[in-house]
Protein backbone atom coordinates (compact mmCIF):
# COMPACT_ATOMS: atom_id res chain seq x y z
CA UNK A 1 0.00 0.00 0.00
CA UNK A 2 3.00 2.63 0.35
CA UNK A 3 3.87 2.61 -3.03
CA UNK A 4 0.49 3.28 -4.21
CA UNK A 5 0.20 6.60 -1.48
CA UNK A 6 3.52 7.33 -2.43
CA UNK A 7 2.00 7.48 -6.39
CA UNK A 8 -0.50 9.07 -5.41
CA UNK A 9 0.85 11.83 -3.34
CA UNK A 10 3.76 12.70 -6.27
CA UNK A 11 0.49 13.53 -8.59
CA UNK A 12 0.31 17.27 -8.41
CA UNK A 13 -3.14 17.94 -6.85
CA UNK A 14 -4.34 21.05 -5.67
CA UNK A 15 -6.81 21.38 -2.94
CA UNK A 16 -9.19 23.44 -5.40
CA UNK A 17 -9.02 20.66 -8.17
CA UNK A 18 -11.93 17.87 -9.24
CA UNK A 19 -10.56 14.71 -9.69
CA UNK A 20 -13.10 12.29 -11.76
CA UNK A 21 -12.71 8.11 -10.69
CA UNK A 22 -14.60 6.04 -12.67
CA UNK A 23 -16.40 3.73 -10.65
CA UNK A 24 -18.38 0.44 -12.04
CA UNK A 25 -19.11 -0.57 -7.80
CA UNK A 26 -16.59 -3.38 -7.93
CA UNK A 27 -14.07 -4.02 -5.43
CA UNK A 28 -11.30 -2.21 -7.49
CA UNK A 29 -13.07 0.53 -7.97
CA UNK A 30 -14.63 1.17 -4.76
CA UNK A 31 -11.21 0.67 -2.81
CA UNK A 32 -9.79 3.42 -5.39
CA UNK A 33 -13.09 5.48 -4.62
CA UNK A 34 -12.54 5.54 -0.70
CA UNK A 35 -9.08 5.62 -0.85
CA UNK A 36 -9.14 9.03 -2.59
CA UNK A 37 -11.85 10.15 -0.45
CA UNK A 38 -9.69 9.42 2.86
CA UNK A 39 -7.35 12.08 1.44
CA UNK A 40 -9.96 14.34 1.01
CA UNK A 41 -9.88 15.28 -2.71
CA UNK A 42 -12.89 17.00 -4.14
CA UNK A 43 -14.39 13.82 -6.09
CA UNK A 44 -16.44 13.57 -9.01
CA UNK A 45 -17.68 9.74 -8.64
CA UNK A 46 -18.45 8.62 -12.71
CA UNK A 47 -20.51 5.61 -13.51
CA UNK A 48 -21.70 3.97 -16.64
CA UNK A 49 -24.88 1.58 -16.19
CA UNK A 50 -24.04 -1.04 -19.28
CA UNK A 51 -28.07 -2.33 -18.90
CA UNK A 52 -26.55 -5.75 -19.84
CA UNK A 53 -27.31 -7.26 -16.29
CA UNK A 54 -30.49 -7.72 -14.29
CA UNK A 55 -28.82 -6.22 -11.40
CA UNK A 56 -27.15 -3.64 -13.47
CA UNK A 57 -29.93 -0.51 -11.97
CA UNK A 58 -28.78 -1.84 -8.41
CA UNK A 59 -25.32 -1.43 -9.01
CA UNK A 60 -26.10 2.30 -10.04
CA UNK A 61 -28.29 2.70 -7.30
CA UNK A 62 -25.34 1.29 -4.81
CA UNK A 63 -23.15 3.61 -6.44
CA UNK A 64 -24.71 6.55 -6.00
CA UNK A 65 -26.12 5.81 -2.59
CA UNK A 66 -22.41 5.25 -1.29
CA UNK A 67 -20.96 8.51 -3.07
CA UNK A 68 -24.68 10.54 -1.01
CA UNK A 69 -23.39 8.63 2.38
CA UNK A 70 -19.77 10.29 2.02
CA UNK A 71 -20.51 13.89 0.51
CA UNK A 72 -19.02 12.72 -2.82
CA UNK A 73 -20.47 14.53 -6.35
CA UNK A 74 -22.05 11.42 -8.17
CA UNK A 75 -22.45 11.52 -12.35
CA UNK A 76 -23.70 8.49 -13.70
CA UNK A 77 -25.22 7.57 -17.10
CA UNK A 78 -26.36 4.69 -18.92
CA UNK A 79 -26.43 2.86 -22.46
CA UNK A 80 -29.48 1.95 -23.55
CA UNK A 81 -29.00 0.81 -26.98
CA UNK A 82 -25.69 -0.81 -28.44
CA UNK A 83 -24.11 -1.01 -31.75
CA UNK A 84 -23.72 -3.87 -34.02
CA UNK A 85 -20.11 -3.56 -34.09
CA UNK A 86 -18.05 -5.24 -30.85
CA UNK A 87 -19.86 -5.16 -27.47
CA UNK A 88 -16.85 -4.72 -25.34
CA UNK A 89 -15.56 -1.70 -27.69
CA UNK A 90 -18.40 0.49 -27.79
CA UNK A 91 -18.82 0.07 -24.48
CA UNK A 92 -15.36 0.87 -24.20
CA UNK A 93 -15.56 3.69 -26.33
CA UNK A 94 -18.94 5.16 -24.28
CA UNK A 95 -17.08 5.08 -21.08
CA UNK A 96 -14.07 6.92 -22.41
CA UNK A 97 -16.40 9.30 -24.01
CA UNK A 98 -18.45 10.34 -21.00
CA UNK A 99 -15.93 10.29 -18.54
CA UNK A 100 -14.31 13.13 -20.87
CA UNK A 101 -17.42 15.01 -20.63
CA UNK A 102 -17.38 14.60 -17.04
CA UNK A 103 -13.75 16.13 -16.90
CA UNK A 104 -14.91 19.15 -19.32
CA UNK A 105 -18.04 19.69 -16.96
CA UNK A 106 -15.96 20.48 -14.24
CA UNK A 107 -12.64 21.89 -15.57
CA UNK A 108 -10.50 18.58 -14.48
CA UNK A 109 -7.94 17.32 -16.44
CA UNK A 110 -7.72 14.02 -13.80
CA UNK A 111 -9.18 10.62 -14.15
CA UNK A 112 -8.85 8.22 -12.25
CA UNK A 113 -9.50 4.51 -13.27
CA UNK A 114 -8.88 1.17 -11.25
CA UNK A 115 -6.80 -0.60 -13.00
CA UNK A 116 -4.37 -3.54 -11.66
CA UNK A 117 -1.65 -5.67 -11.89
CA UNK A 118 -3.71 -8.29 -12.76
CA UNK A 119 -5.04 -6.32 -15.45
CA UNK A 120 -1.57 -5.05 -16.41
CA UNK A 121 -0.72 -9.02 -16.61
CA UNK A 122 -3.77 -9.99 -18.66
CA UNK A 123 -3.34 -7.25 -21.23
CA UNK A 124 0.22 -8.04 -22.20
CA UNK A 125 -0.49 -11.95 -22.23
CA UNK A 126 -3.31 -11.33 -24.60
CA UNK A 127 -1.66 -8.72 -26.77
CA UNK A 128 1.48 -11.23 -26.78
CA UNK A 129 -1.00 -13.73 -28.51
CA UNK A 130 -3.20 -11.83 -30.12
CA UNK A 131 -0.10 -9.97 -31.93
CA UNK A 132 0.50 -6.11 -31.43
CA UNK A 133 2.91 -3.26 -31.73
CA UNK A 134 6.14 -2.97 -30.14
CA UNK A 135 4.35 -0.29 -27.45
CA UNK A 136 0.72 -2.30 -27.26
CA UNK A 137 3.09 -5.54 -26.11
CA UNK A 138 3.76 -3.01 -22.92
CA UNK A 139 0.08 -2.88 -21.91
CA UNK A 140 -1.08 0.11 -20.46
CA UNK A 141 0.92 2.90 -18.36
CA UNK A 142 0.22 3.90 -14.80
CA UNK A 143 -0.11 7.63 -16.45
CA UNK A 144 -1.20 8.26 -19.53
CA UNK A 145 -1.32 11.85 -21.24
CA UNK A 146 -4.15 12.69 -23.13
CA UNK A 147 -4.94 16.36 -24.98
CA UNK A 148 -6.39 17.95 -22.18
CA UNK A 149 -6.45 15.37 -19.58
CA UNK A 150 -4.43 12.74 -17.49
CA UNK A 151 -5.50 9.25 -17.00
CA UNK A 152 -3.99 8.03 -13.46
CA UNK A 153 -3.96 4.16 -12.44
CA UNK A 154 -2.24 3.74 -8.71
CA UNK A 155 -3.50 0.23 -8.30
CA UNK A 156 -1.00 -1.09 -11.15
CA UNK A 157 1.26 -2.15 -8.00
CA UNK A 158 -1.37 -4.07 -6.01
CA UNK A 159 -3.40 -8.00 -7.68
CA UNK A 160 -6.60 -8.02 -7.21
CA UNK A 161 -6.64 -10.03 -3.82
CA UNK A 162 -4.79 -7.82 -2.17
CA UNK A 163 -7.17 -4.90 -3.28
CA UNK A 164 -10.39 -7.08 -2.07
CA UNK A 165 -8.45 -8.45 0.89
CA UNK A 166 -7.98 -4.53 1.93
CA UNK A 167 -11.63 -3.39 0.89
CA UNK A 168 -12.98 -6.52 3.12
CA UNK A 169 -10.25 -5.03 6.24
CA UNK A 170 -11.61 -1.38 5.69
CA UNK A 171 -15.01 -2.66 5.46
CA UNK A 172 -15.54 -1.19 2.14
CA UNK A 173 -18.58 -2.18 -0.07
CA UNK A 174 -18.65 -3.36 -3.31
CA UNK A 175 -20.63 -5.56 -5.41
CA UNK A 176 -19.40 -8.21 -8.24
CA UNK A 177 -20.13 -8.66 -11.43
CA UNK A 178 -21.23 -12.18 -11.67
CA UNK A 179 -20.11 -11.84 -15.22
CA UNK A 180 -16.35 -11.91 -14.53
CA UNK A 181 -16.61 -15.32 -12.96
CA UNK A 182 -17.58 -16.92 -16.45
CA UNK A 183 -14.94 -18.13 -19.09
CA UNK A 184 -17.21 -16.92 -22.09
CA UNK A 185 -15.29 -14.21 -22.33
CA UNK A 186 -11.35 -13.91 -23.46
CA UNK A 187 -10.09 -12.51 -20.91
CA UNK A 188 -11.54 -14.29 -17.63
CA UNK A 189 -9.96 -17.51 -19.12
CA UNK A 190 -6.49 -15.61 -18.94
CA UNK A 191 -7.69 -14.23 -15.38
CA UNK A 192 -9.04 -17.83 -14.60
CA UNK A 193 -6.62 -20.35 -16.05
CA UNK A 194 -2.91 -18.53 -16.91
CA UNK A 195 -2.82 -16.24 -13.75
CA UNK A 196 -3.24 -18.64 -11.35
CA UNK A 197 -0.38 -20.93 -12.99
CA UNK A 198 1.93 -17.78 -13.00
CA UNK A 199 1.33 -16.50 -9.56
CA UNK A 200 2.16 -20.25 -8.14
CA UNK A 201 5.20 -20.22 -9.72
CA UNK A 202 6.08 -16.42 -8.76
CA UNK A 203 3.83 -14.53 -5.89
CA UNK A 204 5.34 -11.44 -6.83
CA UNK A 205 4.63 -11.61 -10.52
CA UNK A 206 2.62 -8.67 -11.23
CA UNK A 207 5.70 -6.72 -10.04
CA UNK A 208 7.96 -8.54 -12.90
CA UNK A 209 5.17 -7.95 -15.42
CA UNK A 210 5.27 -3.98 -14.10
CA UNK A 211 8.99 -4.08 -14.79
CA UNK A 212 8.33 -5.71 -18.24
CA UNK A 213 5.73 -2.80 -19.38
CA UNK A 214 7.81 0.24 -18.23
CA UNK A 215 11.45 -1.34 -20.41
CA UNK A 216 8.86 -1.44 -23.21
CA UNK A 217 7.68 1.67 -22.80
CA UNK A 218 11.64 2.61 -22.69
CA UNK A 219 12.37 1.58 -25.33
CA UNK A 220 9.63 2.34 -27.41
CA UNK A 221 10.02 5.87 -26.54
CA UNK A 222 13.79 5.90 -27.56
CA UNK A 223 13.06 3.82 -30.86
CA UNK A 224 10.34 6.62 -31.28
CA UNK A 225 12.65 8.98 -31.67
CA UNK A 226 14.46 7.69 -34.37
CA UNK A 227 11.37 6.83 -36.07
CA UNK A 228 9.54 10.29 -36.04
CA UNK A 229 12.41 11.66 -37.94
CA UNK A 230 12.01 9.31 -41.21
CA UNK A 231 8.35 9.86 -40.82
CA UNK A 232 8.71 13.61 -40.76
CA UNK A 233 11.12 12.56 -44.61
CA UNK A 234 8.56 10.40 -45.59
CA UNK A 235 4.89 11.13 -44.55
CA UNK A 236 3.09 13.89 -45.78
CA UNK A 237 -0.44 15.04 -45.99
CA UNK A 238 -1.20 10.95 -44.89
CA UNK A 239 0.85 10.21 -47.96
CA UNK A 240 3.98 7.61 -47.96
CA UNK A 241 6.72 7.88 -50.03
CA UNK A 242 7.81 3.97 -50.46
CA UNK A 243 11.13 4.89 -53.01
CA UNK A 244 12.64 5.66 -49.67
CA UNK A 245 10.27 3.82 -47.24
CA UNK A 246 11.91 0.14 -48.55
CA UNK A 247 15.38 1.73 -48.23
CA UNK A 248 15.19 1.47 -44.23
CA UNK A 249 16.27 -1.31 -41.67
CA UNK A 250 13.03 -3.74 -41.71
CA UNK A 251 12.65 -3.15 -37.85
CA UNK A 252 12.46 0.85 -38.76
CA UNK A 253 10.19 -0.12 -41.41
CA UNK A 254 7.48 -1.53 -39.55
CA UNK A 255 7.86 1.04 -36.31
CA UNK A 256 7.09 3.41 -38.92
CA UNK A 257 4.25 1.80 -40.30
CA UNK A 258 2.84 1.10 -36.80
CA UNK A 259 3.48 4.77 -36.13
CA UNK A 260 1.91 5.79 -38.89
CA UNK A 261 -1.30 3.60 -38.46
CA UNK A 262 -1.51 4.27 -34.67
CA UNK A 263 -2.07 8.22 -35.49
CA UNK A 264 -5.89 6.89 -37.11
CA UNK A 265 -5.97 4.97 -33.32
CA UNK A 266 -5.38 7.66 -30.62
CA UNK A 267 -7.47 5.89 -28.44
CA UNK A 268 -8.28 2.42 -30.07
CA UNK A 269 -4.72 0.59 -30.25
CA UNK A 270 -5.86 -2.66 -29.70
CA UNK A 271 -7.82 -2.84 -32.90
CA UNK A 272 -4.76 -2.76 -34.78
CA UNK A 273 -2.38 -5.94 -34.54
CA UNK A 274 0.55 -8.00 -36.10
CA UNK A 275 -2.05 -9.17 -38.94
CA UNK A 276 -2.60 -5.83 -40.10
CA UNK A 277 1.09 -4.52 -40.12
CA UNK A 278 1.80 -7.59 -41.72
CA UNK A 279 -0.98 -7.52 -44.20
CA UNK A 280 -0.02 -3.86 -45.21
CA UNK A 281 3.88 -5.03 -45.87
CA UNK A 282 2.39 -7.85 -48.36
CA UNK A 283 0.53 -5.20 -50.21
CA UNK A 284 3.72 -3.26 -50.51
CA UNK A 285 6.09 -5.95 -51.30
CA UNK A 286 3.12 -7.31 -54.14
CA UNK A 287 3.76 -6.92 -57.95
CA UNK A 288 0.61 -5.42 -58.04
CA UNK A 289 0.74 -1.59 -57.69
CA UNK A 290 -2.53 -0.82 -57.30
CA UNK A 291 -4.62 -2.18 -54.26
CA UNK A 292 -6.56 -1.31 -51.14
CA UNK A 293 -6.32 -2.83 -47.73
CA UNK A 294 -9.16 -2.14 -45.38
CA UNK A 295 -8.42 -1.56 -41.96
CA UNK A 296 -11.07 -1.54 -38.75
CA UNK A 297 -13.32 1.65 -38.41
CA UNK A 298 -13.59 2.37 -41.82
CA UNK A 299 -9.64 3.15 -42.43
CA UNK A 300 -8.32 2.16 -45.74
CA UNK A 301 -4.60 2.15 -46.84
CA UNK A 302 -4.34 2.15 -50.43
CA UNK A 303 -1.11 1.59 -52.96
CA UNK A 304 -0.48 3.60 -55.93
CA UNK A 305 2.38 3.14 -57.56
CA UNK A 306 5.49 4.23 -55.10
CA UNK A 307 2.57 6.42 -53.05
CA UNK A 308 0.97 4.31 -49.46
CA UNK A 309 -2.17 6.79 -48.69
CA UNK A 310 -3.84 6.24 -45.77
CA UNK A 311 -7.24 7.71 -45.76
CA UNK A 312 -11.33 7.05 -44.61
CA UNK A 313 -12.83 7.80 -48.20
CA UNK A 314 -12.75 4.72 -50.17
CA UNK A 315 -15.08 5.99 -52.35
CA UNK A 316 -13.23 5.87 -55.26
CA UNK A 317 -11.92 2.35 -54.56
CA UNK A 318 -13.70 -0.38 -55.64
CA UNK A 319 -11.35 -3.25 -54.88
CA UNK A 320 -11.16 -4.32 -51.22
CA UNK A 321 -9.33 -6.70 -48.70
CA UNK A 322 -10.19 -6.55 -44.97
CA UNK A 323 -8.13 -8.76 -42.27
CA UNK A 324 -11.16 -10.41 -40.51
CA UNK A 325 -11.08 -11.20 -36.97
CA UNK A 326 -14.06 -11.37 -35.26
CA UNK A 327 -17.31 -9.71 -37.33
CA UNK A 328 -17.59 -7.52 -40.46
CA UNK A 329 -20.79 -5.52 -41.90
CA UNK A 330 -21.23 -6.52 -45.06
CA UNK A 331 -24.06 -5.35 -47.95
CA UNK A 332 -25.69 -8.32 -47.96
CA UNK A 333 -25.08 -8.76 -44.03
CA UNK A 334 -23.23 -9.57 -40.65
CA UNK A 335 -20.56 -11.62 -40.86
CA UNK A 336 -18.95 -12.98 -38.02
CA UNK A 337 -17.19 -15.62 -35.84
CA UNK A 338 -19.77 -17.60 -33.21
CA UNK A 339 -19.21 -20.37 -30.68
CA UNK A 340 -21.60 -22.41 -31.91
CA UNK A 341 -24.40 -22.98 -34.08
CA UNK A 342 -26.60 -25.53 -35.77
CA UNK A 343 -27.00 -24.11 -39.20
CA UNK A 344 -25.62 -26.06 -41.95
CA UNK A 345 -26.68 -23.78 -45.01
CA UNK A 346 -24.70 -21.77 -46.78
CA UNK A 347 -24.89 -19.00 -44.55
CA UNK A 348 -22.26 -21.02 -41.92
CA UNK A 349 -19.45 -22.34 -42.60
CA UNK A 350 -17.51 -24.40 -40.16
CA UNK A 351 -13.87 -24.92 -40.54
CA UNK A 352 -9.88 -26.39 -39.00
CA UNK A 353 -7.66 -23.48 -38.50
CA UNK A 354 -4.84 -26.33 -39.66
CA UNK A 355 -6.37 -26.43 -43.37
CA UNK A 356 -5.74 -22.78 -43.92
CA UNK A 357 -3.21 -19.87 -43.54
CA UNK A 358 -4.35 -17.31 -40.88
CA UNK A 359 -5.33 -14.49 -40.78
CA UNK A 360 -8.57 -14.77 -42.62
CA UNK A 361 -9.49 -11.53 -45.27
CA UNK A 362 -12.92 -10.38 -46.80
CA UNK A 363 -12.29 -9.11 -50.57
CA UNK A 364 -14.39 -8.26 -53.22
CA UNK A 365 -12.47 -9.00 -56.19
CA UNK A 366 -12.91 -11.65 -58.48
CA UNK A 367 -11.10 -11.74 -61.19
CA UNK A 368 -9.74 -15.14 -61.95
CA UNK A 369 -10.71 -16.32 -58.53
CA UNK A 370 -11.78 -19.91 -58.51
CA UNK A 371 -12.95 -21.87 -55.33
CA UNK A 372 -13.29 -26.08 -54.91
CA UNK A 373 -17.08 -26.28 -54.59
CA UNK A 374 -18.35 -28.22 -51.23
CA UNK A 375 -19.45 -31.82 -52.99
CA UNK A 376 -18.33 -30.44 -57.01
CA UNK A 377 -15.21 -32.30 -58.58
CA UNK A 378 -12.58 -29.96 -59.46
CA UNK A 379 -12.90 -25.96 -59.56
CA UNK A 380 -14.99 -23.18 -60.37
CA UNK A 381 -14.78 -19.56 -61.35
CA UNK A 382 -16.12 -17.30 -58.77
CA UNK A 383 -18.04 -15.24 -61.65
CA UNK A 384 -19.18 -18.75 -62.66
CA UNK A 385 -21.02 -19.34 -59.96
CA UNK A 386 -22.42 -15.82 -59.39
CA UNK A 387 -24.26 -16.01 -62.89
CA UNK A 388 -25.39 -19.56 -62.06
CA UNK A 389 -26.63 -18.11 -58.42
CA UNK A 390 -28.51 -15.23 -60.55
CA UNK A 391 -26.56 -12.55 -58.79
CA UNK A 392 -26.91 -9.15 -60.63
CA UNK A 393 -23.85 -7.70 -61.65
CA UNK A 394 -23.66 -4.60 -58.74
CA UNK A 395 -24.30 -7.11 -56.33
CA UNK A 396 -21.44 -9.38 -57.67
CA UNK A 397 -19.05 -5.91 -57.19
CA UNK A 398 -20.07 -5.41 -53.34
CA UNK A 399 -20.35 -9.54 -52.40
CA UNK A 400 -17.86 -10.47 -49.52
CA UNK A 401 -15.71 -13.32 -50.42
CA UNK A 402 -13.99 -15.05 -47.71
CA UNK A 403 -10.21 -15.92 -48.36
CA UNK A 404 -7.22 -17.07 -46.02
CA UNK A 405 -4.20 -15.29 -46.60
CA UNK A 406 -2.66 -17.43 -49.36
CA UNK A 407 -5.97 -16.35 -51.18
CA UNK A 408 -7.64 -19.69 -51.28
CA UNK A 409 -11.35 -19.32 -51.70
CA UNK A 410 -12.81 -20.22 -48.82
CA UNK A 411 -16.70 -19.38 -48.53
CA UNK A 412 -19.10 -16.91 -50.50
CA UNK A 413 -21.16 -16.55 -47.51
CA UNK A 414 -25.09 -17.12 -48.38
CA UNK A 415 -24.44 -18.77 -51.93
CA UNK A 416 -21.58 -21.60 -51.72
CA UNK A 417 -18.82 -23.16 -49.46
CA UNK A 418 -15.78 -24.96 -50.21
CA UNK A 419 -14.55 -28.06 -49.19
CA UNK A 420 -12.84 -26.89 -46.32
CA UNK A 421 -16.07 -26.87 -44.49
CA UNK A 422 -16.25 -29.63 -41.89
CA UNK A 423 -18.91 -31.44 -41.43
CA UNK A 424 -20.61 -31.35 -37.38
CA UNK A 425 -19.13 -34.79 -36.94
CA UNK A 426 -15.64 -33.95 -37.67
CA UNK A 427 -12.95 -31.36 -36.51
CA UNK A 428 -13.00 -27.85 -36.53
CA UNK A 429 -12.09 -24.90 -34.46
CA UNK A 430 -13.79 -22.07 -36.24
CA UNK A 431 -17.39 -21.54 -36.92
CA UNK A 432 -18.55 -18.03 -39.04
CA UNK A 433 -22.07 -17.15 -40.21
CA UNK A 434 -23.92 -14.59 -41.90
CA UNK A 435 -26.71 -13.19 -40.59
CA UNK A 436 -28.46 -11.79 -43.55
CA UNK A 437 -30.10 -8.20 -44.82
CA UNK A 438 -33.38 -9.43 -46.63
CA UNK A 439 -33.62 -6.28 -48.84
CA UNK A 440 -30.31 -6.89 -49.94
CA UNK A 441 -30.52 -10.40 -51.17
C-alpha cells in the first residue's frame, strides 16, 4: 500500500481541483473510490450503467447511494441501446467518451481509473497472442497523457486479492459482477486459467510484469525517436513515399508503419495488430501496384504506384481486402465468428484453422478467382457461380468473399462453401455465419 500513497501523493493535486474516478461498484473501484476520499480530494464519482445485467440498476443505485453517504459529487449515465459492431468496444468507447465530458463539466484534467496488476498481466499476455505493436506488447501505463487530460492508475502495483483483501479489512462495499466469474469471455480464461499458474510459480509476478511494461515503454520511446524523424522525410499530408520507405532497416520499417497507423488509433490501439502490419507489408512488397487494404473503423490504406495513402474515403476504390477477426458488416449482411451454431446452409461455414493460412481476409475482387465447390469435382470460377446463383452484376461488385491469406477461396457466404467446411461430426475450431439483410438479397 505505500507505493500506491507514495503514487499518489507525487500527482500534483491542488486542494481546489476535481478529480473524476470512474467507478463500475466493484471491489477495485470502490477501494480506489474511498481511498481518494480518505485524502480528502474533491471527487467527481463517474458511472456507466451497461443495462446488460439484471442487477445492473442496483449497481447504479449502490453507487450513488455510497458517493450521497460520504458527501461525494455522483455523475452516472447509462447505455441503452448498443451497436452492431463489438460489445466490449463500444462500451469501451462510451465510457471513455463520458468520462471526458465529465472532466470538461468540471474543468478537471484528472481521471482516475482502477486498473491492476492483474489487469496489467492480462493485457500483455493477450496482446502477446493476439499480436501487437512494439508499445501495445507493454500494456497500459500507470499515467497516460491525453490532450487535455491525465489518465492516473495507482492500483497497477497491487493484484486483485490484495485490493479485495484490503476493501474486506476497511469494510468497504462493493458488489461483483457475476459476469467476470464466467470463461465466455477472453479474458476471464487468462484471469481464470494462466494467472493462477503464474502467480504459483512467482507470488510477486505482477511486479515482474510492471517491470516488463515500463522497459517497453523505454524503449519504445527511444526507438520513437528515431522513427519520427524518417516519418517527418517520408509522410506527408497521410501520404507515404515507399522509393525511400523500402530503403530502411526492416525493424524501422514496420515502427514506422505502426506509427503511422496508430495516429488513425489515438485511443483504439488494440484494434490494430501484427495481422494488419503484416498484411499492409504484403501489399507493398506485391507486384501489383494498385490495391486497397481495409483496416477496422472504416480506415483504408491504399497503394499507388510508389505512393501508401492512408485515408477514410474509399469511395473511389472499388477493390477491397479486410483482415477479418471477429465480425464484419457486409451489404448483404453480418458476418462474423460464433461459438456455436446448428445451421448447416450456406450462410455457416464451419472450418480447421490447420487447413488454412491465418489471418482470414474479406475481398471483393474476383477476377480469376476460382474456389473447390463443397461436394463439385474440381474448380470453379467465382463469376461462374455468381451467374449460375442469378446474382446481378452490382451485387457481384459489393459480395464479400472469404479468403485465407494465401488467397484460397474459402466461402461466398449465403451462396456456396468450399470443401474446407467440416462437417458437425468432424474437426474444426472455427465456426462463421452470416446473418443476412433481406432487402439486400
Amino acid at each position: 500500500m505505500d507505493c500506491v500513497d507514495r503514487f499518489i501523493d507525487s500527482i500534483s493535486i491542488d486542494s481546489d481541483d476535481y478529480i473524476v474516478v470512474a467507478c463500475s461498484g466493484g471491489p477495485d473501484s470502490m477501494f480506489l473510490l474511498h481511498l481518494l476520499w480518505e485524502k480528502n480530494y474533491k471527487i467527481v464519482c463517474a458511472h456507466v450503467n451497461h443495462k446488460v445485467r439484471k442487477i445492473s440498476d442496483d449497481e447504479y443505485e449502490f453507487v450513488k447511494k455510497y458517493c450521497e453517504d460520504h458527501n461525494i459529487i455522483f455523475e452516472g449515465t447509462e447505455i441503452n441501446e448498443y451497436s452492431d459492431d463489438n460489445f466490449h468496444d463500444y462500451a469501451r468507447n462510451f465510457r471513455y467518451n463520458y468520462f471526458e465530458s465529465i472532466l470538461k463539466k468540471y474543468n478537471s484534467n484528472l481521471l482516475f481509473t482502477a486498473h491492476h496488476g492483474d489487469d496489467l498481466i492480462e493485457t500483455i499476455l493477450m496482446r502477446l497472442v493476439r499480436g501487437s505493436s512494439l508499445k501495445g506488447y507493454a500494456g497500459f501505463r500507470s499515467i497516460v497523457k491525453k490532450d487535455n487530460y491525465r489518465i492516473i492508475r495507482p492500483l497497477i502495483f497491487l493484484t486483485k486479492n490484495e485490493i479485495e483483501e484490503k476493501a474486506k479489512e476497511l469494510n468497504i462495499p462493493y458488489v461483483i459482477d457475476e459476469s467476470n466469474l464466467e470463461d465466455h469471455y477472453t479474458r476471464n480464461r487468462y484471469r481464470h486459467v494462466v494467472l493462477p499458474f503464474l502467480k504459483s510459480e512467482e507470488p510477486n509476478v505482477h511486479t515482474k510484469f510492471l517491470n516488463f511494461s515500463n522497459t517497453i515503454y523505454e524503449v519504445s520511446d527511444y526507438l520513437n525517436k528515431e522513427v519520427n524523424k524518417y516519418k517527418e522525410e517520408m509522410y506527408h499530408n497521410n501520404v507515404l513515399n515507399l522509393k525511400e520507405f523500402i530503403k530502411l532497416d526492416r525493424l524501422i520499417e514496420r515502427l514506422l508503419l505502426e506509427s503511422i497507423i496508430s495516429d488513425w488509433y489515438p485511443d483504439d490501439l488494440f484494434l490494430i495488430n501484427n495481422n494488419h502490419i503484416d498484411a499492409i507489408f504484403k501489399m507493398i512488397n506485391n507486384d501489383k501496384k494498385n490495391a486497397t487494404l481495409a483496416l477496422p473503423s472504416n480506415v483504408y490504406v491504399i497503394r499507388e504506384y510508389d505512393k501508401l495513402i492512408i485515408t477514410r474515403d474509399n469511395k473511389a476504390f472499388e477493390d477491397i481486402d479486410v483482415i477479418f477477426n471477429d465480425i464484419y458488416e457486409s451489404e448483404i449482411g453480418t458476418i462474423k465468428i460464433v461459438d456455436d451454431s446448428t445451421d448447416n446452409s450456406n450462410y455457416t461455414i464451419r472450418l480447421n484453422s490447420k487447413d488454412i493460412k491465418l489471418p482470414l481476409h474479406i475481398i471483393n475482387r474476383t477476377d480469376g478467382l476460382k474456389m473447390n465447390v463443397k461436394n463439385m469435382v474440381g474448380s470453379k470460377k467465382i463469376n461462374d457461380i455468381f451467374i449460375d446463383m442469378k446474382i446481378s452484376k452490382s451485387k457481384r461488385d459489393i459480395w464479400p468473399i472469404l479468403v485465407d491469406d494465401e488467397d484460397k477461396v474459402i466461402w461466398i457466404p449465403g451462396l456456396k462453401k468450399s470443401n474446407l467446411d467440416v462437417v458437425n461430426c468432424k474437426d474444426y475450431d472455427i465456426i462463421i455465419t452470416c446473418v443476412k439483410k433481406e432487402e439486400n438479397i
